[in-house]
N, C-alpha and C. Protein backbone atom coordinates (compact mmCIF):
# COMPACT_ATOMS: atom_id res chain seq x y z
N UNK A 1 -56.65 -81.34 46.79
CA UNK A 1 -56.82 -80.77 45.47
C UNK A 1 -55.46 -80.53 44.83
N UNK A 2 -55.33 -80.17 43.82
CA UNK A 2 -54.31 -79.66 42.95
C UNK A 2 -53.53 -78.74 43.14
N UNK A 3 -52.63 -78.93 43.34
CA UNK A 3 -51.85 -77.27 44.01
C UNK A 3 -50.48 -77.23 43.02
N UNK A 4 -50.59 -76.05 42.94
CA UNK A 4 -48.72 -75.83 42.31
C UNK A 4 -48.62 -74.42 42.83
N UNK A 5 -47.43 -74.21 43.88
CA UNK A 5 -47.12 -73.43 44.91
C UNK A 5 -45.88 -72.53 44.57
N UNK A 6 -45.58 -71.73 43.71
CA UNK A 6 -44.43 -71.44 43.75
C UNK A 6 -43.38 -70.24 44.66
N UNK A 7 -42.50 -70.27 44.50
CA UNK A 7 -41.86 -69.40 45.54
C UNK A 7 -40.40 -69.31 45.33
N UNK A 8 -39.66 -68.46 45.71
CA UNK A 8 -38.06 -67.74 45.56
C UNK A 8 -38.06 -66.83 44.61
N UNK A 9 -39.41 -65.69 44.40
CA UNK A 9 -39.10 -64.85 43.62
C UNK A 9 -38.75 -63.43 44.38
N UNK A 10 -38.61 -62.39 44.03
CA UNK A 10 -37.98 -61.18 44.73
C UNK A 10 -37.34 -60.53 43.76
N UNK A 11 -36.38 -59.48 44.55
CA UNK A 11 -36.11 -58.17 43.85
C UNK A 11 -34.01 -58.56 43.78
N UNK A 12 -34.16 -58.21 42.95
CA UNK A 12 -32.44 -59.34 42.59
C UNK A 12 -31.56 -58.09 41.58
N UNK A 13 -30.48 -57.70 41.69
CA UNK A 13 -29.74 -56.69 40.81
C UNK A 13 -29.37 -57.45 39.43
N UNK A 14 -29.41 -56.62 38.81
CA UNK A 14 -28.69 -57.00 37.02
C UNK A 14 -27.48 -57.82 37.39
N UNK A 15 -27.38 -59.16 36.50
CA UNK A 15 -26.41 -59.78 36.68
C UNK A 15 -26.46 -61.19 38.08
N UNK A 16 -27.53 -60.58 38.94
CA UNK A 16 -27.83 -61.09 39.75
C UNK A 16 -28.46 -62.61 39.71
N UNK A 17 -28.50 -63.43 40.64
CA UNK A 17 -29.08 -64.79 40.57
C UNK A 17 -30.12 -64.89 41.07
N UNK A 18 -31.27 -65.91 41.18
CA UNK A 18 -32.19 -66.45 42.00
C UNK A 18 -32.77 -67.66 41.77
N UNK A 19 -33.29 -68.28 42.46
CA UNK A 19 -33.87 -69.64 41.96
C UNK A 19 -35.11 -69.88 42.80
N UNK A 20 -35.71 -70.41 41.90
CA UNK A 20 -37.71 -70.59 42.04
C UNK A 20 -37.63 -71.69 42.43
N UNK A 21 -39.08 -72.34 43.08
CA UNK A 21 -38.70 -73.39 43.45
C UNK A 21 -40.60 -73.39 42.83
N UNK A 22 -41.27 -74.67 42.69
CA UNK A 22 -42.22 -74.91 42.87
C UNK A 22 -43.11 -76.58 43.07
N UNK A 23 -43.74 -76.11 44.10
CA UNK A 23 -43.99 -77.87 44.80
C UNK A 23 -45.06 -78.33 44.37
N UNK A 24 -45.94 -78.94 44.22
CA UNK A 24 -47.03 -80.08 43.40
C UNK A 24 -47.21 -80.48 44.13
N UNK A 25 -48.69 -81.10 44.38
CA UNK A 25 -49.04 -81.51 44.81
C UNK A 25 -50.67 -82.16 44.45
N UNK A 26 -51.50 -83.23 44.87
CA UNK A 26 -52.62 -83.47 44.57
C UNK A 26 -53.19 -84.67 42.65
N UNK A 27 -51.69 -84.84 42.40
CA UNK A 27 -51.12 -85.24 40.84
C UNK A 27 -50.28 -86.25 40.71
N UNK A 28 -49.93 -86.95 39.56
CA UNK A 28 -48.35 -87.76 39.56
C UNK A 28 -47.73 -87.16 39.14
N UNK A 29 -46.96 -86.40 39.95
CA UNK A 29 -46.18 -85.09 39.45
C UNK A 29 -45.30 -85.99 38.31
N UNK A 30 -44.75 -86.80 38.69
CA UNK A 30 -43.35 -87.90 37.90
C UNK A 30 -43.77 -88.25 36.94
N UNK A 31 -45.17 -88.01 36.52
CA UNK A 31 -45.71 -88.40 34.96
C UNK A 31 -45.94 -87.02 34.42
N UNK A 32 -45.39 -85.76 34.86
CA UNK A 32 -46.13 -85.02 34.06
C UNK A 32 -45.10 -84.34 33.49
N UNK A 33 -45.33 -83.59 32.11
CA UNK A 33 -44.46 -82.63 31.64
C UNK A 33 -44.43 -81.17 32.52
N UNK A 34 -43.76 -80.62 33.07
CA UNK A 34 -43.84 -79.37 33.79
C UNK A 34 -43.12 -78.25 32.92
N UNK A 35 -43.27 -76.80 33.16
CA UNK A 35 -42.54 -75.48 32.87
C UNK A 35 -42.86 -74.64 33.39
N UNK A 36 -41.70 -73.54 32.75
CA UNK A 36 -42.34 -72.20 33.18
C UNK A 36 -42.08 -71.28 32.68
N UNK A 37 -43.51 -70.31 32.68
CA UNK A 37 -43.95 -69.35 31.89
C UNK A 37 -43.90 -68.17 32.95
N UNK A 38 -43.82 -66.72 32.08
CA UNK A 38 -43.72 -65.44 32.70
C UNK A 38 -44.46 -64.48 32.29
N UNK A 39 -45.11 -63.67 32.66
CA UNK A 39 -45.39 -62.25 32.01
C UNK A 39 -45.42 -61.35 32.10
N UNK A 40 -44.79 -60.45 31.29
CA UNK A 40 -44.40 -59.06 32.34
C UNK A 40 -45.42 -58.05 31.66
N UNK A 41 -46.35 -56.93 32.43
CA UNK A 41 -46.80 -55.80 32.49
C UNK A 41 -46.56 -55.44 30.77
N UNK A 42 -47.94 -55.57 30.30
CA UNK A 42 -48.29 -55.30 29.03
C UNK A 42 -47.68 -56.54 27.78
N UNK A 43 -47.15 -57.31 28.42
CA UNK A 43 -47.02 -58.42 27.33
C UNK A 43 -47.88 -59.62 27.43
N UNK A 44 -47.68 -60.62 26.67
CA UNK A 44 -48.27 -61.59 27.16
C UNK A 44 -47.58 -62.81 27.41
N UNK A 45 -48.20 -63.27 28.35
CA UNK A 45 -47.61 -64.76 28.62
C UNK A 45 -46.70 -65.54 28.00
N UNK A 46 -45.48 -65.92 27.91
CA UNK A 46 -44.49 -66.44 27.19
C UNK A 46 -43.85 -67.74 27.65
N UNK A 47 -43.35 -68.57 27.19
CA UNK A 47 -42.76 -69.94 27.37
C UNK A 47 -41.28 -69.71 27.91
N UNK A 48 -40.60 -69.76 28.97
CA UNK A 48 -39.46 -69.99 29.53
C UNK A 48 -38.71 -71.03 29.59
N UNK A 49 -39.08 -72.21 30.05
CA UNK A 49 -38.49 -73.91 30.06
C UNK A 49 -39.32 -74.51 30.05
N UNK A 50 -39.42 -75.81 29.78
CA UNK A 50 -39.75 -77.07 29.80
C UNK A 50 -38.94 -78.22 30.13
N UNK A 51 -39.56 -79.32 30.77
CA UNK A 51 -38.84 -80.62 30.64
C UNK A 51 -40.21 -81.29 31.12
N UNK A 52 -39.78 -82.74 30.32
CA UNK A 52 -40.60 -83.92 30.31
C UNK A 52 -40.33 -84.61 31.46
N UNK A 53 -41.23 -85.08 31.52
CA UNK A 53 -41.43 -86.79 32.63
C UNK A 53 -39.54 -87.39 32.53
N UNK A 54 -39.24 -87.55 31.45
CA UNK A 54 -37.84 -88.26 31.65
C UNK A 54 -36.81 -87.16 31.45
N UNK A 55 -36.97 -86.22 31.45
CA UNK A 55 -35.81 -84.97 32.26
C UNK A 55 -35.38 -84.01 30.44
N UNK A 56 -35.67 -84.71 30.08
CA UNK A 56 -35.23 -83.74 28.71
C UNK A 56 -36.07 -82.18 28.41
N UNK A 57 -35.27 -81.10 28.28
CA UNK A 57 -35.45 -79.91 28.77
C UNK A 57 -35.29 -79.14 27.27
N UNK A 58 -36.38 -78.13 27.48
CA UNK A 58 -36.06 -77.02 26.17
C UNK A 58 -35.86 -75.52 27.59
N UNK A 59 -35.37 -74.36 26.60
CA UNK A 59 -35.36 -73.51 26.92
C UNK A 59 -35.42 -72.48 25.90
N UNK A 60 -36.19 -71.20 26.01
CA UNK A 60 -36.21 -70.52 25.39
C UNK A 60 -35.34 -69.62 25.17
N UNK A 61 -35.17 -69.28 23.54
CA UNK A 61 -34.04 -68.60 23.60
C UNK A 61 -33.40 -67.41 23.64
N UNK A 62 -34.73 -66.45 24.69
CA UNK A 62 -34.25 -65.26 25.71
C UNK A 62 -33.72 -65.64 26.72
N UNK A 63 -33.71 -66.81 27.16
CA UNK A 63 -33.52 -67.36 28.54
C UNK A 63 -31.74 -68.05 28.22
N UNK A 64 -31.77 -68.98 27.03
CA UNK A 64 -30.66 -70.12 26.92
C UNK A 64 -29.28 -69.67 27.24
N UNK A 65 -28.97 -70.26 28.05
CA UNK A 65 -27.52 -70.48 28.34
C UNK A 65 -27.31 -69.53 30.10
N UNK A 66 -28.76 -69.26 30.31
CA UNK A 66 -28.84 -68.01 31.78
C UNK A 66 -29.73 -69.10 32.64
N UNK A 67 -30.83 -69.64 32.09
CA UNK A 67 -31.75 -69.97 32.94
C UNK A 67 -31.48 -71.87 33.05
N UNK A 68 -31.96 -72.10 33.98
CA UNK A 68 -31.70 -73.97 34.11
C UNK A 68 -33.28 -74.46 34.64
N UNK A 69 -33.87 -75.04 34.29
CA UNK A 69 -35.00 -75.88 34.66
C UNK A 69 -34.67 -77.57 35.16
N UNK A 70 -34.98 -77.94 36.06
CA UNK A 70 -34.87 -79.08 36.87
C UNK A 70 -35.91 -79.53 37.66
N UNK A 71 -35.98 -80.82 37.78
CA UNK A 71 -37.28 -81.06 38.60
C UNK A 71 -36.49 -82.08 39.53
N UNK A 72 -37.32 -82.30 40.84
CA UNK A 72 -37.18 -83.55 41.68
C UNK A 72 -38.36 -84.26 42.03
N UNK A 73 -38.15 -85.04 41.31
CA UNK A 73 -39.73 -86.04 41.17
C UNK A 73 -39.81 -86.74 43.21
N UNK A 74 -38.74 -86.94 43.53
CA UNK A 74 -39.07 -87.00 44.89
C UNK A 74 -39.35 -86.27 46.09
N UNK A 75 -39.20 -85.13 45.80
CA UNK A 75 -39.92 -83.57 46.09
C UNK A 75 -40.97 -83.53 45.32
N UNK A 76 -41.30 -83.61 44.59
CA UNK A 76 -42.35 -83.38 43.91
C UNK A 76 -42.58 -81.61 43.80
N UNK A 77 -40.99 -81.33 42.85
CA UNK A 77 -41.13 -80.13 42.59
C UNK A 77 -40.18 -79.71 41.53
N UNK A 78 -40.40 -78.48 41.05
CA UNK A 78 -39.19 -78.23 39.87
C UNK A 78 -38.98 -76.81 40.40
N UNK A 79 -37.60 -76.30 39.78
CA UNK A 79 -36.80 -75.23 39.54
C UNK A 79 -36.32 -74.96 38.61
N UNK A 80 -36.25 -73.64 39.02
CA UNK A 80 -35.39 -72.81 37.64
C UNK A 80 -34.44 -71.77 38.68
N UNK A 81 -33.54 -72.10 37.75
CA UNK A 81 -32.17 -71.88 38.48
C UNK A 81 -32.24 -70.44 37.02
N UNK A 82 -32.01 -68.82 37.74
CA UNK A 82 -32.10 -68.24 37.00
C UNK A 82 -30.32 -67.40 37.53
N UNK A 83 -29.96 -67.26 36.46
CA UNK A 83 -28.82 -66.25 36.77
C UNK A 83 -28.36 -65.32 35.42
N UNK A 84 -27.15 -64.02 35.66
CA UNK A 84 -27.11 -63.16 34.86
C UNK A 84 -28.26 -62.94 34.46
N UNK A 85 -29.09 -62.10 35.82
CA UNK A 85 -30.66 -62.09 35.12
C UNK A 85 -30.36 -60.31 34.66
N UNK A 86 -31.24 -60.04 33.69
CA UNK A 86 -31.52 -58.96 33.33
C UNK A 86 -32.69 -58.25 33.76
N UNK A 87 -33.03 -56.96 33.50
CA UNK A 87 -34.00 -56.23 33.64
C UNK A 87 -35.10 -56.77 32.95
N UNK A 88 -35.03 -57.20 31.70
CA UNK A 88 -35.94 -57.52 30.73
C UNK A 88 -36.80 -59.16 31.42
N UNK A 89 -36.08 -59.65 32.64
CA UNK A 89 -36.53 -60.91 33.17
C UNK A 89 -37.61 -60.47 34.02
N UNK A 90 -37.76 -59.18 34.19
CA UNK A 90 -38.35 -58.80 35.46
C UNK A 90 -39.99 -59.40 34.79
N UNK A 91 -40.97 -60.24 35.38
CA UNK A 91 -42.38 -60.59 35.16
C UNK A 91 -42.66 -61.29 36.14
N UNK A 92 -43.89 -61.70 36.26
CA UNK A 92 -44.72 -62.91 37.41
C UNK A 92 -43.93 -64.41 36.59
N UNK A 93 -43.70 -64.84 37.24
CA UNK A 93 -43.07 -66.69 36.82
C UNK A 93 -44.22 -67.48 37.55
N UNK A 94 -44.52 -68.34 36.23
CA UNK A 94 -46.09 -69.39 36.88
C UNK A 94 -44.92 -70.88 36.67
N UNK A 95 -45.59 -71.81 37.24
CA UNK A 95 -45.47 -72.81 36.95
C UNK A 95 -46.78 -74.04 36.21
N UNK A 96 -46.67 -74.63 35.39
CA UNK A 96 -46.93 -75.07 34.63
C UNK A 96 -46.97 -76.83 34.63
N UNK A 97 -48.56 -77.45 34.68
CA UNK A 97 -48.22 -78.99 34.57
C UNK A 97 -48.89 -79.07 33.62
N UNK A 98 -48.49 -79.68 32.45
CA UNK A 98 -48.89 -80.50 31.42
C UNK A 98 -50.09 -81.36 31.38
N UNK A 99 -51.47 -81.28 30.87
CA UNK A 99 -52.50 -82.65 31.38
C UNK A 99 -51.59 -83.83 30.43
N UNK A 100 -51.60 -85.07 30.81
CA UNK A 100 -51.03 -85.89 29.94
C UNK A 100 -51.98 -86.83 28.88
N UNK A 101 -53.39 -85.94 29.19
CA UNK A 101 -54.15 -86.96 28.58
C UNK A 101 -55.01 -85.84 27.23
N UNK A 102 -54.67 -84.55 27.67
CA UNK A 102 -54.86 -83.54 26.67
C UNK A 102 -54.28 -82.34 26.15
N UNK A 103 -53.75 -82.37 25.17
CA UNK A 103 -52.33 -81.89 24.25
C UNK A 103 -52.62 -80.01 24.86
N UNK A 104 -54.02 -79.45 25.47
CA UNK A 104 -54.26 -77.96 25.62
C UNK A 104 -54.86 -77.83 26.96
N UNK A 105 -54.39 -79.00 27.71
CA UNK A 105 -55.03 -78.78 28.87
C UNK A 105 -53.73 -78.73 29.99
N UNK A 106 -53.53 -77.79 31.28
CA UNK A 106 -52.49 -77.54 32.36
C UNK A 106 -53.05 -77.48 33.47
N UNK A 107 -52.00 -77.57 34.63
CA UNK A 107 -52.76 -76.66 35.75
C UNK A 107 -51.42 -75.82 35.84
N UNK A 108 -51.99 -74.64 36.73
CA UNK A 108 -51.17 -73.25 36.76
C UNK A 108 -51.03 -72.91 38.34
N UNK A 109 -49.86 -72.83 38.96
CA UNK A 109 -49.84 -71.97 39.97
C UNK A 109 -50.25 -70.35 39.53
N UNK A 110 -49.83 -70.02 40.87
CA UNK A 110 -50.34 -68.46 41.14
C UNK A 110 -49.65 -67.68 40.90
N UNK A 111 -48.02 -68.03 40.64
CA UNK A 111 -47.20 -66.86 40.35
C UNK A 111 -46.00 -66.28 41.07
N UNK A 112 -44.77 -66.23 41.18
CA UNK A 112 -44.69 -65.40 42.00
C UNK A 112 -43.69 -64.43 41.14
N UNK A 113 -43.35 -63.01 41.37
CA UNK A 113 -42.87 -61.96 40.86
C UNK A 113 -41.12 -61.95 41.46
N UNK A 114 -40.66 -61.34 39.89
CA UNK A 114 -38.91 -61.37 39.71
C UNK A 114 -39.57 -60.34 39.78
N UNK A 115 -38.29 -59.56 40.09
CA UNK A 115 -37.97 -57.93 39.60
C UNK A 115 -36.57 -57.71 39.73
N UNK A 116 -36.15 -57.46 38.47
CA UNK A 116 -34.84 -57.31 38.18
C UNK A 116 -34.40 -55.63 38.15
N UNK A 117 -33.74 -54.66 38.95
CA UNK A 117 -33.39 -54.03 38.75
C UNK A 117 -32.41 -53.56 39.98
N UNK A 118 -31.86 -52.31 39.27
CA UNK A 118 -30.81 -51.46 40.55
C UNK A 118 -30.73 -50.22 40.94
């Protein structure tokens, strides 16, 4: 079946680094658009990065110039390389596959939780 597994989240100080990792599986991962989304306790769900099938990347611009999104299509997985994280980063981080055949359709991992503080 479909899996998107993510993992390297934890409890990290202001200023601090970490990096997510998340693996795919059950898909052509190498055809799909992937990202990732967060949400922290009373907000809602928000857009973090993106990148396409051929590597071209957005980032949002609470995140730009802190966070890095990357994938390895031969892993069949992407990252986000997060650093100078803030308090305000602290939420669940999902990962995100694109359907390629419908502009509102994804599949979603489960999540795993930053917490940024000291």
């Amino acid at each position: 079946q479909v899996q998107l597994v993510e993992s390297g989240g934890g409890l990290v100080q202001p200023g601090g680094s970490l990096r997510l990792s998340c693996a795919a599986s059950g898909f052509s991962f190498s055809t799909y658009k992937m990202g990732w989304y967060r949400q922290a306790p009373g907000n809602q769900r928000e857009l973090v990065a993106t990148i396409t099938a051929s590597g071209s990347t957005y980032d949002a611009d609470s995140v730009k110039g802190r966070f890095t999104i990357s994938r390895d299509n031969a892993k069949n997985t992407i990252y986000l390389q997060m650093n100078s994280l803030k308090p305000e980063d602290t939420a669940v981080y999902y990962c995100k596959a694109f359907w390629p055949w419908l502009a509102t359709g994804a599949y979603w991992g489960q999540g795993t939780q930053v917490t940024v503080s000291s």
